[in-house]
C-alpha atoms as a PDB file:
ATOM      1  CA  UNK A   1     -21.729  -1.370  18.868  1.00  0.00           C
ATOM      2  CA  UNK A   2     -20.291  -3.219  15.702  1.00  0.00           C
ATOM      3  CA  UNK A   3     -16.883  -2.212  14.710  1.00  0.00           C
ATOM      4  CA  UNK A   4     -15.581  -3.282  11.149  1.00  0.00           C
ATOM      5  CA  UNK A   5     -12.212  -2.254   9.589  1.00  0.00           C
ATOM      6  CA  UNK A   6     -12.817  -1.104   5.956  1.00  0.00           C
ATOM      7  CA  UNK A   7      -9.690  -0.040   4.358  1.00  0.00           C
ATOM      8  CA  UNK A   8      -6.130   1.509   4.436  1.00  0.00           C
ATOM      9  CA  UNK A   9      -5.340   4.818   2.466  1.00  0.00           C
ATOM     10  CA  UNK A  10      -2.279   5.401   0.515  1.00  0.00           C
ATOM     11  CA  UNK A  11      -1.834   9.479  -1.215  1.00  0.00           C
ATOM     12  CA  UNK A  12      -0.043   9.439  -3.943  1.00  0.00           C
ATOM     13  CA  UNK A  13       1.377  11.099  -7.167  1.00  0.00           C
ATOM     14  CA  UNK A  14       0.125   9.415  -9.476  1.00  0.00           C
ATOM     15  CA  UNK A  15      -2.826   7.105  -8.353  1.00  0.00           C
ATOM     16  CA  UNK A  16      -2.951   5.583 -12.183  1.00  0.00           C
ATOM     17  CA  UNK A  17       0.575   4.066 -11.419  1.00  0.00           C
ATOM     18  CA  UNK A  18       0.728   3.530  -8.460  1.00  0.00           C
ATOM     19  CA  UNK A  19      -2.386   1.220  -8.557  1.00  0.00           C
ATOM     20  CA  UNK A  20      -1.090  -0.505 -11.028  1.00  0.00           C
ATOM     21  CA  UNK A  21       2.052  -1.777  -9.241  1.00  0.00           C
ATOM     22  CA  UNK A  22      -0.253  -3.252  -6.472  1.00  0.00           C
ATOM     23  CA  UNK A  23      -2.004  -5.025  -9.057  1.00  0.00           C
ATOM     24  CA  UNK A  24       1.026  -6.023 -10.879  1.00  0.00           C
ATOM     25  CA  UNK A  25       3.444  -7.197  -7.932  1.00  0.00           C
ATOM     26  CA  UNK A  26       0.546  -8.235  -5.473  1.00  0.00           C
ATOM     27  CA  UNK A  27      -2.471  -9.571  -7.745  1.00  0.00           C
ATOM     28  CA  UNK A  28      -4.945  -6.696  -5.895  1.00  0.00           C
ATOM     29  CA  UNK A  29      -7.924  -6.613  -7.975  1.00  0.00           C
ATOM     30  CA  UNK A  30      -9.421  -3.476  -8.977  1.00  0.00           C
ATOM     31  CA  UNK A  31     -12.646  -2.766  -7.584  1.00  0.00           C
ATOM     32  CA  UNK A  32     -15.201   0.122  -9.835  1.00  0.00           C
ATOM     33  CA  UNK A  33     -15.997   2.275  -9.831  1.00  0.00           C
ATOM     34  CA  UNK A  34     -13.005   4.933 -10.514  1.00  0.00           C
ATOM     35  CA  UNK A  35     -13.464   7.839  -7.811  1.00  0.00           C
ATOM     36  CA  UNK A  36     -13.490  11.266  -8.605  1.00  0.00           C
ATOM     37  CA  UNK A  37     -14.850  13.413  -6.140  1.00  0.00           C
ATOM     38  CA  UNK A  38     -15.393  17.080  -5.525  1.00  0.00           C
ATOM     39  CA  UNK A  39     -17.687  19.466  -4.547  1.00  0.00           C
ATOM     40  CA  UNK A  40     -18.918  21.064  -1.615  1.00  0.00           C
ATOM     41  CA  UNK A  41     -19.045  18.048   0.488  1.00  0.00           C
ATOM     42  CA  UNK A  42     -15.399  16.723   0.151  1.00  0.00           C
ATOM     43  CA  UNK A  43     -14.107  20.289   0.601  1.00  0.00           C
ATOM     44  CA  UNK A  44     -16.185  20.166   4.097  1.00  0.00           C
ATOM     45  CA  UNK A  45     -14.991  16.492   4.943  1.00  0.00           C
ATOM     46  CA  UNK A  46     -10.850  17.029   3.995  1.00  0.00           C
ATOM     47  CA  UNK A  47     -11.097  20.730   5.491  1.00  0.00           C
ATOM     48  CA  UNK A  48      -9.167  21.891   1.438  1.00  0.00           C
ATOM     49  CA  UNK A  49     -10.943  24.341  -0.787  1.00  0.00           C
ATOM     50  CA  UNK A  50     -11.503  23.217  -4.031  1.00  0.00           C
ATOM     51  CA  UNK A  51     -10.114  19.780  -3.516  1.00  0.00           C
ATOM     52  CA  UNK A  52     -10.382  16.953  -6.389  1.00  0.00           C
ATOM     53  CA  UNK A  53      -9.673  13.504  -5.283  1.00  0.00           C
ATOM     54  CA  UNK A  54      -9.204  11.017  -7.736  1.00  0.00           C
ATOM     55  CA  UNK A  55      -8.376   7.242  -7.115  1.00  0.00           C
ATOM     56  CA  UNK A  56      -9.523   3.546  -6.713  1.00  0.00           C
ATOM     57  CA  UNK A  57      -9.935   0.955  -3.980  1.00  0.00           C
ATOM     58  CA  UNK A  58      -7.947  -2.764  -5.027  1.00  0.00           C
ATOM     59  CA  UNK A  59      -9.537  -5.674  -3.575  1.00  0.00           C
ATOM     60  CA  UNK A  60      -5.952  -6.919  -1.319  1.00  0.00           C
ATOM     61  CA  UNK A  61      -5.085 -10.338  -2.486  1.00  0.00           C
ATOM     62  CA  UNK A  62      -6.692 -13.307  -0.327  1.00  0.00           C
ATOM     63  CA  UNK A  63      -9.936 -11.306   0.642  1.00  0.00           C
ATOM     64  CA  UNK A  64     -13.023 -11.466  -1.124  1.00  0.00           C
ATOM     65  CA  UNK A  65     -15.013  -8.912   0.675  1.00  0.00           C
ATOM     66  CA  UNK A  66     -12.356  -7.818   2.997  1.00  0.00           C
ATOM     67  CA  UNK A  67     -10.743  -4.332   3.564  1.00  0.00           C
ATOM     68  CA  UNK A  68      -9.326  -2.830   0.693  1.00  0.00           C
ATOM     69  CA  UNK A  69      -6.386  -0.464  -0.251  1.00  0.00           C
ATOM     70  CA  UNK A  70      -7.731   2.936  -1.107  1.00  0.00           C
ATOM     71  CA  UNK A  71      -5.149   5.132  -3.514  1.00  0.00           C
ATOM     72  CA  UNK A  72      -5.988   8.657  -4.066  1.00  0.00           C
ATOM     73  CA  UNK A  73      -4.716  11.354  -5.751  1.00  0.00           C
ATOM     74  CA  UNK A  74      -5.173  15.152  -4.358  1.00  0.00           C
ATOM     75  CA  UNK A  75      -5.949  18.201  -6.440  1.00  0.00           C
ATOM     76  CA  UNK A  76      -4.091  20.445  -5.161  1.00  0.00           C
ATOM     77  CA  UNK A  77      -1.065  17.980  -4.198  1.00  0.00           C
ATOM     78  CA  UNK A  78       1.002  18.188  -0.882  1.00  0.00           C
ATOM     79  CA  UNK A  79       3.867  16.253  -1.920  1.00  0.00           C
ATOM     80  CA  UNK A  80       6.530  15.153   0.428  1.00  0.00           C
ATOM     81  CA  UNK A  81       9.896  17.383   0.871  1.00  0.00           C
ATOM     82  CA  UNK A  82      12.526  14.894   2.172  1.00  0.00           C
ATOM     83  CA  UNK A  83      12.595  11.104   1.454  1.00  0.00           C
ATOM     84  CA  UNK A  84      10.523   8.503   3.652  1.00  0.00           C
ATOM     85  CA  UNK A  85      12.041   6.767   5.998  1.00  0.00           C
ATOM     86  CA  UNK A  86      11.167   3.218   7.930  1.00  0.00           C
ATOM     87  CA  UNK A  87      10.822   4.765  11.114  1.00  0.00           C
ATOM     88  CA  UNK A  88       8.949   7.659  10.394  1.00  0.00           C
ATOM     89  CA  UNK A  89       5.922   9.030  12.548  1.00  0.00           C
ATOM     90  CA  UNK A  90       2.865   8.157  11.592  1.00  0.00           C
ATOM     91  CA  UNK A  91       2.168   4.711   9.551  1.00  0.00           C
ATOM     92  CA  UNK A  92       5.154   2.544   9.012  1.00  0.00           C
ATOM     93  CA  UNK A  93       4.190  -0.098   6.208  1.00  0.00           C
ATOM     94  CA  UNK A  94       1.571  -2.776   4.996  1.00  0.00           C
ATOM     95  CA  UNK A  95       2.591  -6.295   4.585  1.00  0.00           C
ATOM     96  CA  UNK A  96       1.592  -9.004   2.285  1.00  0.00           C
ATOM     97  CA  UNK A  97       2.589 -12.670   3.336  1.00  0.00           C
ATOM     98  CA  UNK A  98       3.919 -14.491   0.138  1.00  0.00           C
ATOM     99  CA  UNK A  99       4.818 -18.221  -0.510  1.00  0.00           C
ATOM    100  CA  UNK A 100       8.330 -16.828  -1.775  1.00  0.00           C
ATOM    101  CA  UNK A 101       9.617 -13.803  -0.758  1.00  0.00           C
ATOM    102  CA  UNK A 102      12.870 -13.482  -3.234  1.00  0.00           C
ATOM    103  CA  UNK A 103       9.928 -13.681  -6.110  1.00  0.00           C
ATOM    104  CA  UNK A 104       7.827 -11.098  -5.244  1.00  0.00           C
ATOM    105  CA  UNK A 105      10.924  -9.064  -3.923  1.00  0.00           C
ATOM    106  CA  UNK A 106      12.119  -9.154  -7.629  1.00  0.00           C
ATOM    107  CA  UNK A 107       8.523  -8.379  -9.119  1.00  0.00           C
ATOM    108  CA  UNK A 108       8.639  -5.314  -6.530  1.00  0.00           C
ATOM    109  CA  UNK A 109      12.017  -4.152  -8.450  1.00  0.00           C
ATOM    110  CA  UNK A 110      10.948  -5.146 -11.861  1.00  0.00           C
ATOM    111  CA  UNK A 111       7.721  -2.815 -11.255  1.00  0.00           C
ATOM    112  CA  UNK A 112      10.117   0.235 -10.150  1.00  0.00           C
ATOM    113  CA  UNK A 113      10.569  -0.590  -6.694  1.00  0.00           C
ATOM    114  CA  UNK A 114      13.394  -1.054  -4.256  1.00  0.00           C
ATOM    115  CA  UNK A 115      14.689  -3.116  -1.716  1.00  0.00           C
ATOM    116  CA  UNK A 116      15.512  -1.518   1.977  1.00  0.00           C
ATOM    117  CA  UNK A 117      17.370  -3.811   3.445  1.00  0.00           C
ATOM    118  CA  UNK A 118      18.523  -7.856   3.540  1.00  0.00           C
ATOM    119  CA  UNK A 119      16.297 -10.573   3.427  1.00  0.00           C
ATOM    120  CA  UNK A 120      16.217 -12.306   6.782  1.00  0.00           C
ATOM    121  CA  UNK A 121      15.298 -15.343   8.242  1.00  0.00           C
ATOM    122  CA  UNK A 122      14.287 -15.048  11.951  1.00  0.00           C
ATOM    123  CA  UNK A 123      13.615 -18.503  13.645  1.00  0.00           C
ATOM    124  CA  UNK A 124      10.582 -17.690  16.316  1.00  0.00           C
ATOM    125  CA  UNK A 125      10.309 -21.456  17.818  1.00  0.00           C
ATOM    126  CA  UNK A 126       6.422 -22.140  17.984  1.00  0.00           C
ATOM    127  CA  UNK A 127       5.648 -19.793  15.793  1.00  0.00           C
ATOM    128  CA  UNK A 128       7.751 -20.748  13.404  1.00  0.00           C
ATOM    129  CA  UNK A 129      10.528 -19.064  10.723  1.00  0.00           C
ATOM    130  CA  UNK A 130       9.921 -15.584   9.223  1.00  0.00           C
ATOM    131  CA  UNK A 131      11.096 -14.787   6.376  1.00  0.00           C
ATOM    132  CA  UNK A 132      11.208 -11.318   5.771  1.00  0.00           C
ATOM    133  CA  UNK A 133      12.265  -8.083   3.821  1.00  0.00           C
ATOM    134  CA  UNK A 134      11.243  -4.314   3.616  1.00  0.00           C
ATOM    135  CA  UNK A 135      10.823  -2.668   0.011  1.00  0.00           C
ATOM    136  CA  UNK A 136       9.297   0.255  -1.415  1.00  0.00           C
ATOM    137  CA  UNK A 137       6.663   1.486  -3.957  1.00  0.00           C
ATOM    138  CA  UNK A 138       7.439   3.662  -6.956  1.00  0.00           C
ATOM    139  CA  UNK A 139       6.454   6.677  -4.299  1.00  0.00           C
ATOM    140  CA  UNK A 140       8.357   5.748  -1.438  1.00  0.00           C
ATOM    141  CA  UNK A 141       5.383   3.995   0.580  1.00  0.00           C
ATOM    142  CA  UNK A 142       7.106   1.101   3.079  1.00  0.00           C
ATOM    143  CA  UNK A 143       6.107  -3.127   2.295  1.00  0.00           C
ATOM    144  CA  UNK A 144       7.153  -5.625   4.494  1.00  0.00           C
ATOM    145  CA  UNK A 145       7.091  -8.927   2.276  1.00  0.00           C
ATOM    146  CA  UNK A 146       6.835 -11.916   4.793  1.00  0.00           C
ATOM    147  CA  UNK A 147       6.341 -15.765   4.642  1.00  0.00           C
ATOM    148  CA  UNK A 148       6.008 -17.705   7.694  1.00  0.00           C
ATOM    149  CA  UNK A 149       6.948 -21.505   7.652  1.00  0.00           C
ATOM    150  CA  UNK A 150       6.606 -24.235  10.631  1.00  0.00           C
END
């Protein structure tokens, strides 16, 4: 049996912008076609009546033909009621290792993002220094921005 992970999903808003500040901040690449899906099928598969899903998967930076980051946008919308929290149930964050963590931090803000908490540096011996910092999306969805150095 061959096992192959394929991507990670992310619901949002507003899949347009949100999309677009993955591309921006983290150089993902869009990959076409747009989705839009409906029908029958997708109302069996999601379990909603009448659903509309619209979206795209971005190509995550480093990967040529590796898993991708899959945001979609629900018709009808189930929006969150209280404001996300680190440790949450359920999936925590992604992370993207960086060569410079305060530069990407900064894109993250410039593209409507914030910052959680410090930025640390965490010395691991062998493995080496961590440098590290939690942010958010636009929509509240958790990145860990890391760089490792020997």
């Amino acid at each position: 049996m061959s096992i192959k992970y394929v991507h990670t999903n992310i619901i949002a808003r507003d899949w347009k912008k949100l999309s677009q500040f993955y591309i921006n901040v983290f150089d993902c690449k869009p990959l076409y076609p747009e989705r839009d899906l409906s029908g029958k099928w997708i109302d069996k598969v999601t379990n909603i009546n009448n659903v509309n899903i619209k979206g795209i998967h971005l190509r995550l930076p480093g990967y040529e033909n590796g898993p991708t980051l899959e945001i979609f946008e629900y018709k009808p919308q189930k929006l969150r009621n209280s404001e996300s929290e680190i440790n949450d149930q359920g999936f925590g964050h992604i992370a993207f290792h960086v060569d410079a963590v305060d530069d990407v931090l900064e894109k993250v803000l410039q593209n409507g993002g914030k910052k959680l908490g410090q930025i640390i540096k965490k010395d691991y011996g062998e493995l080496g220094i961590l440098t590290a910092v939690y942010a958010q999306d636009p929509e509240g969805n958790f990145i860990e921005i890391q760089n490792w150095s020997k």
